[in-house]
C-alpha atoms as a PDB file:
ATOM      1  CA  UNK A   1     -49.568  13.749 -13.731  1.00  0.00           C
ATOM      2  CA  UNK A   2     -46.328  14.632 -14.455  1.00  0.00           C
ATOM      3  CA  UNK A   3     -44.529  14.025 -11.604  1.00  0.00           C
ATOM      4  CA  UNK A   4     -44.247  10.128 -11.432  1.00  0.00           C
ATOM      5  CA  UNK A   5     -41.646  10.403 -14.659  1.00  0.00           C
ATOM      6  CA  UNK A   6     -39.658  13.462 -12.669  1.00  0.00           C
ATOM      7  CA  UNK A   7     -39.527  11.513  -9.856  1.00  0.00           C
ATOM      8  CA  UNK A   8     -38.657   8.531 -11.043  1.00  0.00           C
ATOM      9  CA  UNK A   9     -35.522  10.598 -12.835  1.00  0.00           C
ATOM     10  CA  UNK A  10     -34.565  12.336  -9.544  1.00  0.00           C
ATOM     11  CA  UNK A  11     -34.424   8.727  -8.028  1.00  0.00           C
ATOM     12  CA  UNK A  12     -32.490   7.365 -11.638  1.00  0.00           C
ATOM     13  CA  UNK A  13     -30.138  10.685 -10.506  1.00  0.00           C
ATOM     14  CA  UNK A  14     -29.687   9.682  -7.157  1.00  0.00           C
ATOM     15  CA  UNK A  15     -28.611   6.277  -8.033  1.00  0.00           C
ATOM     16  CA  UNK A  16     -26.011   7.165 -10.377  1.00  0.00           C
ATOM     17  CA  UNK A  17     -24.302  10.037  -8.201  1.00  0.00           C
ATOM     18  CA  UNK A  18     -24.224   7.610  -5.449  1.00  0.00           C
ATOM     19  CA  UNK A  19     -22.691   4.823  -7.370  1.00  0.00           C
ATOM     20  CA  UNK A  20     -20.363   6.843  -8.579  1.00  0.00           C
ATOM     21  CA  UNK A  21     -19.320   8.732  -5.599  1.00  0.00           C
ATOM     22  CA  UNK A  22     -18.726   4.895  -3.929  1.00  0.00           C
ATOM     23  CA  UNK A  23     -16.749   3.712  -7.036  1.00  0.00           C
ATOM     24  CA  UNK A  24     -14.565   7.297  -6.803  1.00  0.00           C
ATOM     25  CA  UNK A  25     -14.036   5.908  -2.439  1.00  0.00           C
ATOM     26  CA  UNK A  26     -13.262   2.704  -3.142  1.00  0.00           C
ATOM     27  CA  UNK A  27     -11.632   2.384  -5.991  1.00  0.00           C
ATOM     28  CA  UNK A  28      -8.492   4.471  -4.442  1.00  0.00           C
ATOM     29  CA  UNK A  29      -5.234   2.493  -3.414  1.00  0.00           C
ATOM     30  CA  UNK A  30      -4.514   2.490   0.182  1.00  0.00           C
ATOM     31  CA  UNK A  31      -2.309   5.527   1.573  1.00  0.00           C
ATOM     32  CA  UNK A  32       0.652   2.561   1.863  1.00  0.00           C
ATOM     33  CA  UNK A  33       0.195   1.321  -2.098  1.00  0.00           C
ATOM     34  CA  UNK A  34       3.059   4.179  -2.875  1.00  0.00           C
ATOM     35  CA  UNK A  35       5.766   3.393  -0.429  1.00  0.00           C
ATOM     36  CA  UNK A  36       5.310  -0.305  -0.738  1.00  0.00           C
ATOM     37  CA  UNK A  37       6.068  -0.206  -4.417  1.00  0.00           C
ATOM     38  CA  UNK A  38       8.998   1.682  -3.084  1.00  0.00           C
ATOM     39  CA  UNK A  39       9.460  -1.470  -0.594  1.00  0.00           C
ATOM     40  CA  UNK A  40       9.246  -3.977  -3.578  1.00  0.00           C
ATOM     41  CA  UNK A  41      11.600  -2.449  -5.289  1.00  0.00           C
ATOM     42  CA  UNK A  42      14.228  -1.420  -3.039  1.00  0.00           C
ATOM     43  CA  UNK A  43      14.276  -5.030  -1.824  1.00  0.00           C
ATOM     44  CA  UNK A  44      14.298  -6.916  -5.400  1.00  0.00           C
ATOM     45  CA  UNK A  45      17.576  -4.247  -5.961  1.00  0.00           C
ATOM     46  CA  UNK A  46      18.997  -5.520  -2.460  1.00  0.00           C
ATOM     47  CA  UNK A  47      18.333  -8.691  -2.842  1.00  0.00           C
ATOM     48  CA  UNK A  48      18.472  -9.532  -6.502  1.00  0.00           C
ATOM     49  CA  UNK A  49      18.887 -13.345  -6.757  1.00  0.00           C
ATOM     50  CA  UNK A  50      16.115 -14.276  -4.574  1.00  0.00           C
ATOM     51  CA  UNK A  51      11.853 -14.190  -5.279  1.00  0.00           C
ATOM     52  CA  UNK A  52       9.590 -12.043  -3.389  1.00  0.00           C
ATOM     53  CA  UNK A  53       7.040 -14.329  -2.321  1.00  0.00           C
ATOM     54  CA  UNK A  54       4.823 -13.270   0.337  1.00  0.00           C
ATOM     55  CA  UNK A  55       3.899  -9.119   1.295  1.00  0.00           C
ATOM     56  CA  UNK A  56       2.481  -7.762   4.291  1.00  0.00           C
ATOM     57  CA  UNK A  57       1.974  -4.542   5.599  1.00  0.00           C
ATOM     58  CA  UNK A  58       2.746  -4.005   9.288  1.00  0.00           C
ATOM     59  CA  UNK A  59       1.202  -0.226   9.593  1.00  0.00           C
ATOM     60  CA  UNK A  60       2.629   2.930   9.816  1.00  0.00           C
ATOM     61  CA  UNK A  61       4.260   4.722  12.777  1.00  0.00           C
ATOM     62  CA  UNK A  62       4.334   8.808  13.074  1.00  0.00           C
ATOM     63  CA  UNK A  63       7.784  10.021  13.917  1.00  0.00           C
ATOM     64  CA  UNK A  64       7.344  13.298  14.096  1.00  0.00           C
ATOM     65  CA  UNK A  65       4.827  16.317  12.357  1.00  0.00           C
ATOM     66  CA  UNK A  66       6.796  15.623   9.031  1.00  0.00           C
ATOM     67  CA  UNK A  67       8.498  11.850   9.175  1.00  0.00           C
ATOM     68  CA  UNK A  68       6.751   8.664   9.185  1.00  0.00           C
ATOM     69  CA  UNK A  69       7.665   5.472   8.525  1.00  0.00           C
ATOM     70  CA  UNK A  70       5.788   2.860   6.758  1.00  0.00           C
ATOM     71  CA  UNK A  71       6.639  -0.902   7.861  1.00  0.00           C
ATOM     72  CA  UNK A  72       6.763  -4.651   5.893  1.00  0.00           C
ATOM     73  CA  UNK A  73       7.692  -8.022   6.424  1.00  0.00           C
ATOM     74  CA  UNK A  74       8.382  -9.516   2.882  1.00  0.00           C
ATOM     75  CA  UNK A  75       9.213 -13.665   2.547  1.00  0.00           C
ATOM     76  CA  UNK A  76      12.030 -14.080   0.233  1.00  0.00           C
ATOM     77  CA  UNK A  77      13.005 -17.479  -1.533  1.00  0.00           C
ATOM     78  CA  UNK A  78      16.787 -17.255  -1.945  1.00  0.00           C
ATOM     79  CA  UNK A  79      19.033 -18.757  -4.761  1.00  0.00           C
ATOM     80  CA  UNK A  80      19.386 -21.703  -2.115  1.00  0.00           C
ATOM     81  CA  UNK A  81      16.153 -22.468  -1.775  1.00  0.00           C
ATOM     82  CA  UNK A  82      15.740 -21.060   1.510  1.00  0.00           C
ATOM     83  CA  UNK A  83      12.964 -18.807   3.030  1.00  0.00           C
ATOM     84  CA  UNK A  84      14.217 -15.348   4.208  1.00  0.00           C
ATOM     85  CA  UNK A  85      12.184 -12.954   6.292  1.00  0.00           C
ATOM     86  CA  UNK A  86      12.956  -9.122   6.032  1.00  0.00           C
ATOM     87  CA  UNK A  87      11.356  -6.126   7.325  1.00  0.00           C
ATOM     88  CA  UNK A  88      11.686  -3.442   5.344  1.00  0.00           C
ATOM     89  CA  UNK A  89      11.212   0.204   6.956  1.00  0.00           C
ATOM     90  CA  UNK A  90      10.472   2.872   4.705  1.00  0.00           C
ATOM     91  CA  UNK A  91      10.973   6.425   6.107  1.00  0.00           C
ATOM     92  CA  UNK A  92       9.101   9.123   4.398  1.00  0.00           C
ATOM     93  CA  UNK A  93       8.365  13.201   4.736  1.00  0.00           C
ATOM     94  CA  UNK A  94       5.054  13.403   4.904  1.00  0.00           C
ATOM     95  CA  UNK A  95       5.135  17.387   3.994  1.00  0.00           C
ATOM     96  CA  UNK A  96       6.639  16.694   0.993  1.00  0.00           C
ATOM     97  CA  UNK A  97       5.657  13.484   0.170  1.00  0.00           C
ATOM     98  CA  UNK A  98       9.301  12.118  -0.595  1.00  0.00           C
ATOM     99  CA  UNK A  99      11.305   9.112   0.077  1.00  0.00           C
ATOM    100  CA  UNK A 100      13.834   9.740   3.002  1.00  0.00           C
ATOM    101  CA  UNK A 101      15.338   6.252   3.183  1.00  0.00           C
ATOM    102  CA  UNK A 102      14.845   2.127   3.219  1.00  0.00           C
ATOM    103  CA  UNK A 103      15.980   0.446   6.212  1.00  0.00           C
ATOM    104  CA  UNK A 104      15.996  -3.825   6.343  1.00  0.00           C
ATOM    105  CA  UNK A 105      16.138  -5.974   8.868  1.00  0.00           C
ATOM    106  CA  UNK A 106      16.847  -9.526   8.039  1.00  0.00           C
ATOM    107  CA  UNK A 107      14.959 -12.136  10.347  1.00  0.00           C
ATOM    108  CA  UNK A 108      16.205 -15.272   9.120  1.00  0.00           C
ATOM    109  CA  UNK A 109      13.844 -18.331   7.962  1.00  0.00           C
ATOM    110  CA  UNK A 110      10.333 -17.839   9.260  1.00  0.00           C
ATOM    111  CA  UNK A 111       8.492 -20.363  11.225  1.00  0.00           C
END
């Protein structure tokens, strides 16, 4: 009676290449982690005396076969102590995976 320890290693198997392929799924960043580093930064440089506060991601729009653009809405406190809305449009080629430009678009205090 052998086969109650092999199966009970097949299952042990099983379990352990399905953990691991959900851990390998899950644990990657979203396709928008990159460019809204890129975001972040860009907008500290732009605006440098004010605090990023708040960071939302507003989805992605398809250009054209090899530009997209990936859009934000960032909450700034300024040096004033004002809240600043910005959305921040970051234009990428998605053939070669490089940063075309950064576009803002200041909204003024938010609601």
């Amino acid at each position: 009676m052998k086969s109650k320890p092999i199966k009970g290693l097949v299952f042990i198997l099983v379990l352990v290449f399905l953990s691991l392929s959900f851990n390998h799924v899950f644990a990657q960043p979203p396709e928008y982690a990159k460019w809204g580093k890129t975001a972040v930064e860009e907008t500290v440089k732009k605006y440098p005396d004010s605090e990023l506060v708040n960071y939302d991601y507003n989805g992605k729009v398809i250009i054209s076969e090899d530009r997209s653009q990936y859009n934000f809405k960032f909450t700034l406190n300024t040096a004033n102590g004002q809240k600043k809305e910005v959305l921040v449009y970051v234009l990428v080629n998605q053939k070669s995976d490089q940063l075309i430009d950064v576009h803002f678009d200041e909204l003024g205090s938010p609601n």
